[in-house]
Each structure stands twice: as C-alpha cells, then as structure tokens.
Protein backbone atom coordinates (compact mmCIF):
# COMPACT_ATOMS: atom_id res chain seq x y z
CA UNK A 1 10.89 35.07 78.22
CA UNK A 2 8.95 38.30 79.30
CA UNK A 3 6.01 38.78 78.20
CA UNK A 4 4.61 41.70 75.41
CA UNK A 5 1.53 43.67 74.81
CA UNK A 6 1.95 44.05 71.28
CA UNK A 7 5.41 43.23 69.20
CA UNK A 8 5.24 44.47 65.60
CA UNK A 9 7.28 43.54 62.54
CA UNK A 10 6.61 43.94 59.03
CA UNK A 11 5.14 40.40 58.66
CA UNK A 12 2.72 40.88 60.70
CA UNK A 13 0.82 43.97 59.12
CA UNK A 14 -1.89 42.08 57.31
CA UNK A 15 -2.43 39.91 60.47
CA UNK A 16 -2.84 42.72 62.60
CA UNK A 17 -4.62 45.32 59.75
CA UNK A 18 -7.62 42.11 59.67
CA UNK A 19 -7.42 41.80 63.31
CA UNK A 20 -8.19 45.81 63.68
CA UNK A 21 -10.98 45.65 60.92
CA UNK A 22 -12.82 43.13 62.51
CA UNK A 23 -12.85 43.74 66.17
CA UNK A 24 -10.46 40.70 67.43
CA UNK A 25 -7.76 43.11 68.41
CA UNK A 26 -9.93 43.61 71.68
CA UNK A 27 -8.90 40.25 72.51
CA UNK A 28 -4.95 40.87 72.54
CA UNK A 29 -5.01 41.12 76.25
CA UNK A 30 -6.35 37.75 76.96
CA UNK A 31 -3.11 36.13 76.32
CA UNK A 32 0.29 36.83 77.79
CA UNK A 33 2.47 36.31 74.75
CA UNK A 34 6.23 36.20 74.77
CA UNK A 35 8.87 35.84 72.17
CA UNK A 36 12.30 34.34 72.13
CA UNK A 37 13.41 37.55 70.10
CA UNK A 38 12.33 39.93 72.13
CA UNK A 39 14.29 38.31 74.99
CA UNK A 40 17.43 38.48 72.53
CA UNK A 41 16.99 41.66 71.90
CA UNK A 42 16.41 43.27 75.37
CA UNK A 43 19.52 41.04 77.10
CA UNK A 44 21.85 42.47 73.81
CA UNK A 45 19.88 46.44 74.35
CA UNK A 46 21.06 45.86 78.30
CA UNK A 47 24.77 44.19 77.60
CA UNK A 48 25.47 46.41 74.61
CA UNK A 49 23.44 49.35 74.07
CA UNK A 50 23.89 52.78 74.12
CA UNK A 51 21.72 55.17 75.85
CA UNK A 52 21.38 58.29 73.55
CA UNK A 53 18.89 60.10 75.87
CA UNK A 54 16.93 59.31 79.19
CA UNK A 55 17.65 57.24 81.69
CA UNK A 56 19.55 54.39 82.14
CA UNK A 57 19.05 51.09 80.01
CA UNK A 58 18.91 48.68 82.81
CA UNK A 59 16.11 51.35 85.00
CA UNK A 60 14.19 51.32 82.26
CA UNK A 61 14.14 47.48 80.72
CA UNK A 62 13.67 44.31 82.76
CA UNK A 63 16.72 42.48 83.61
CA UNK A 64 17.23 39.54 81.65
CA UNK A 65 18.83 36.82 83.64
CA UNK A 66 21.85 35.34 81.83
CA UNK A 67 20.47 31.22 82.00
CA UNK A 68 17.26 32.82 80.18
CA UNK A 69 19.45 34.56 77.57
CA UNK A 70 21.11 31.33 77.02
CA UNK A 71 17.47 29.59 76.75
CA UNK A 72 16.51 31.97 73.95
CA UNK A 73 19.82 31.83 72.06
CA UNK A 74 19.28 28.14 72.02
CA UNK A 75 15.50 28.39 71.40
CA UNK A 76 16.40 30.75 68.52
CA UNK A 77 18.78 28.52 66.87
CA UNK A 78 16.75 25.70 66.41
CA UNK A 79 13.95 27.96 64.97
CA UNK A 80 16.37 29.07 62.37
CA UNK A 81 17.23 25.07 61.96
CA UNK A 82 13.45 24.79 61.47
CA UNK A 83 13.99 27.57 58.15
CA UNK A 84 17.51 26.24 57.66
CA UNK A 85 16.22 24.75 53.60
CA UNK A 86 15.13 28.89 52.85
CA UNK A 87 17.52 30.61 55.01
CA UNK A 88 20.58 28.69 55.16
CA UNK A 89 22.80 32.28 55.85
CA UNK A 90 21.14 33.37 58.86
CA UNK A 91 21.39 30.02 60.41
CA UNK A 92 24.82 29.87 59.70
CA UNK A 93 25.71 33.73 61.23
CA UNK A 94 23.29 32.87 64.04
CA UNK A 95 25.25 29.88 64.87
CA UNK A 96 28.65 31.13 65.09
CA UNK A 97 27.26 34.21 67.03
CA UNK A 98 25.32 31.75 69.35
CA UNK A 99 28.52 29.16 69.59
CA UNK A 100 30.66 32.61 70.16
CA UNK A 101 28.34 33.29 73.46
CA UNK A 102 28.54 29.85 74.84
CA UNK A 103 32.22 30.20 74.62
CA UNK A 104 33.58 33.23 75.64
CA UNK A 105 30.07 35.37 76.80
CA UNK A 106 30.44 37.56 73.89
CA UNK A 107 27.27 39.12 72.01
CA UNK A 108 27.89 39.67 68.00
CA UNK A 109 25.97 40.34 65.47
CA UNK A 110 25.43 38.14 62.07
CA UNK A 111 28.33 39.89 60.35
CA UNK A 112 30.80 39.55 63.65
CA UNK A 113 29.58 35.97 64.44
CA UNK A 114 30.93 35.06 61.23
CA UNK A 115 34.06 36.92 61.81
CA UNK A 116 34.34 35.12 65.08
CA UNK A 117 33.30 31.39 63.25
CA UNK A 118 36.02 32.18 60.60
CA UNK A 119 38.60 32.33 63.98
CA UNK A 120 37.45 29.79 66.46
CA UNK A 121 35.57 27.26 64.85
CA UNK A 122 37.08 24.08 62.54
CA UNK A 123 38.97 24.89 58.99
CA UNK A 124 36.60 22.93 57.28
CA UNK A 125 33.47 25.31 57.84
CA UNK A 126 35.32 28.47 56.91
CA UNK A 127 34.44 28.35 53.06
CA UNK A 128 30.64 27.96 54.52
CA UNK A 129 31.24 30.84 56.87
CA UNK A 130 32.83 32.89 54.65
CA UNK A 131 29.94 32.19 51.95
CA UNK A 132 27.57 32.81 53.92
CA UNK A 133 29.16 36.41 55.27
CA UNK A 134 29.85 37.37 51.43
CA UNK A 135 25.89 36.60 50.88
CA UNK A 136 24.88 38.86 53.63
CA UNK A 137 27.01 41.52 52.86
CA UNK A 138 25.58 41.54 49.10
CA UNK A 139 29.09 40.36 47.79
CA UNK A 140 29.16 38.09 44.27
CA UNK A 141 29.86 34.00 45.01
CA UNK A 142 32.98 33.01 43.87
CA UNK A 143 32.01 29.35 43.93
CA UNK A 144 29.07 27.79 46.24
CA UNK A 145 29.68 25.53 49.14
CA UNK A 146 28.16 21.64 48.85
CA UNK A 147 25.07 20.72 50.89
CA UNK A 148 26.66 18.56 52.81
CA UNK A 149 29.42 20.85 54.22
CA UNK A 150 26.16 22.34 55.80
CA UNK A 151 24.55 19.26 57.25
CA UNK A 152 28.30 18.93 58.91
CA UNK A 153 28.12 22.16 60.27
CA UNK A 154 24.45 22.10 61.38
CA UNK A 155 25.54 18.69 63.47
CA UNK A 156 28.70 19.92 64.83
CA UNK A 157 26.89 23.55 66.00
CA UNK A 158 23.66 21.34 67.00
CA UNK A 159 25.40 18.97 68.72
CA UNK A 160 28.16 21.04 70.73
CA UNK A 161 26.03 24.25 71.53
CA UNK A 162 23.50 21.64 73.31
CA UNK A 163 26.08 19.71 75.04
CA UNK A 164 27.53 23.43 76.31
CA UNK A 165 24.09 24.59 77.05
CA UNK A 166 23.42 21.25 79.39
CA UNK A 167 26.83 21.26 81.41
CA UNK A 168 26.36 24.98 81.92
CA UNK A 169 22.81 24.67 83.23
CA UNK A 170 23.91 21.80 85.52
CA UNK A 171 26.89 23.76 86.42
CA UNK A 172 26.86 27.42 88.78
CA UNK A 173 26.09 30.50 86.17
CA UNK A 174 28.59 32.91 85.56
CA UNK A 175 27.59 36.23 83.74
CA UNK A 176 29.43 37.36 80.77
C-alpha cells in the first residue's frame, strides 16, 4: 500500500487531539504508515473519479497497480470479517462489491455491490443481500435473515474470493 503522512477520520480525533497536547505528534514521521483504505480509495479516485478542477487524476495521485488493488480488497474483507459480529451489513455490501471485482473488474459501491450480489451470486443469499441493502439504505425489516444464512455466505465469499485471488496472482494480470 503507499504510504501516508497523516490520514484523518473521525475516530481518530481524540487520538490525535492527546497526541498534539502532549508533544508525540513530533514523532509521526518516524514511521511510514500505510493503510489498506487509502489504497482502495486512491485505485477507485483513479478508475472512477471525476476531476472537477486541476489537473488530471492519474498526474496528480500515484498509480495503483491492479495486483495491489486486489491485495487491499482482499485485505479489507477480512478486516470487515474481523467486525463481521457488529457490522454484519458492511461485510455483506463489501463482499459482493469485492466478489463483483474479482469477477468482472468492476468497482461498486456498498449500495451497487449489493445490486450486483442480488444478480450474480446464489438465490439463497439474496434475502441476506437484500436485508442488508434495505438496512443501509435506512429502509424498515420486513423479517430478519437467520445467523446461519450468514456463516453460509461468509464461507462461500471467504472461500471463493481467496481461491480467485490465488489463481489470479499465479496467473498473468489483466487490468480491469
């Protein structure tokens, strides 16, 4: 992933607020950091984005190779395995928008992802999908989904995304 001199997000105010206070921020520079999200969202700003003034996205941003994009995606989803018992929705969207890359080079977000899982991936995840989309759009529950629908789903995504990962390391790289 590239590295970062300083990525900010909401969580980390209070980190970073003590870190000012008492003089450890002048050690920031002693580490190279790097983030799997930030390499998500630079490859997506490059593939998708939309230059509204300035120069050109890709003489501006590092180019992020498409086998590191790939390592990230992966990388990310098993982070959001890791939180899968507090946020099972944004595993879910994260996998079909992941599983959606691996197969056909596309780059969704949460919302399309889902669209995409309700087209491409097996009938029996769809109620799961479509759950989960209706919870991040803010819609009401008609009727909740059983745990173990989403241990299925976890091993299907977990298990096919890696074995797609693996041949297409092994195999020559083709860009999206």
């Amino acid at each position: 992933p590239p590295p970062f001199e300083l990525h900010y997000h909401e969580q980390f105010r209070d980190t970073l607020q003590q870190e000012i206070r008492n003089g450890n921020w002048q050690h920031w520079n002693h580490t190279t950091h790097s983030d799997v999200d930030l390499t998500l969202s630079l490859a997506i700003l490059q593939r998708s984005g939309i230059v509204l003034t300035g120069q050109p996205i890709n003489d501006t941003l590092p180019a992020i190779p498409e086998a590191t994009f790939r390592d990230a995606l992966v990388q990310a989803l098993a982070s959001a395995r890791a939180k899968l018992p507090q946020d099972p929705v944004s595993f879910v969207l994260n996998a079909c928008r992941t599983f959606a890359h691996f197969q056909d080079g596309s780059i969704l977000s949460k919302d399309a992802g889902g669209e995409w899982g309700l087209l491409h991936l097996p009938e029996p995840f769809h109620p799961l999908i479509q759950q989960s989309l209706a919870l991040y759009r803010g819609e009401a529950l008609k009727r909740a989904v059983g745990r173990t629908i989403l241990d299925d789903f976890t091993a299907y995504i977990s298990t096919t995304i890696t074995k797609e990962h693996t041949a297409q390391r092994e195999g020559p790289l083709s860009a999206p």
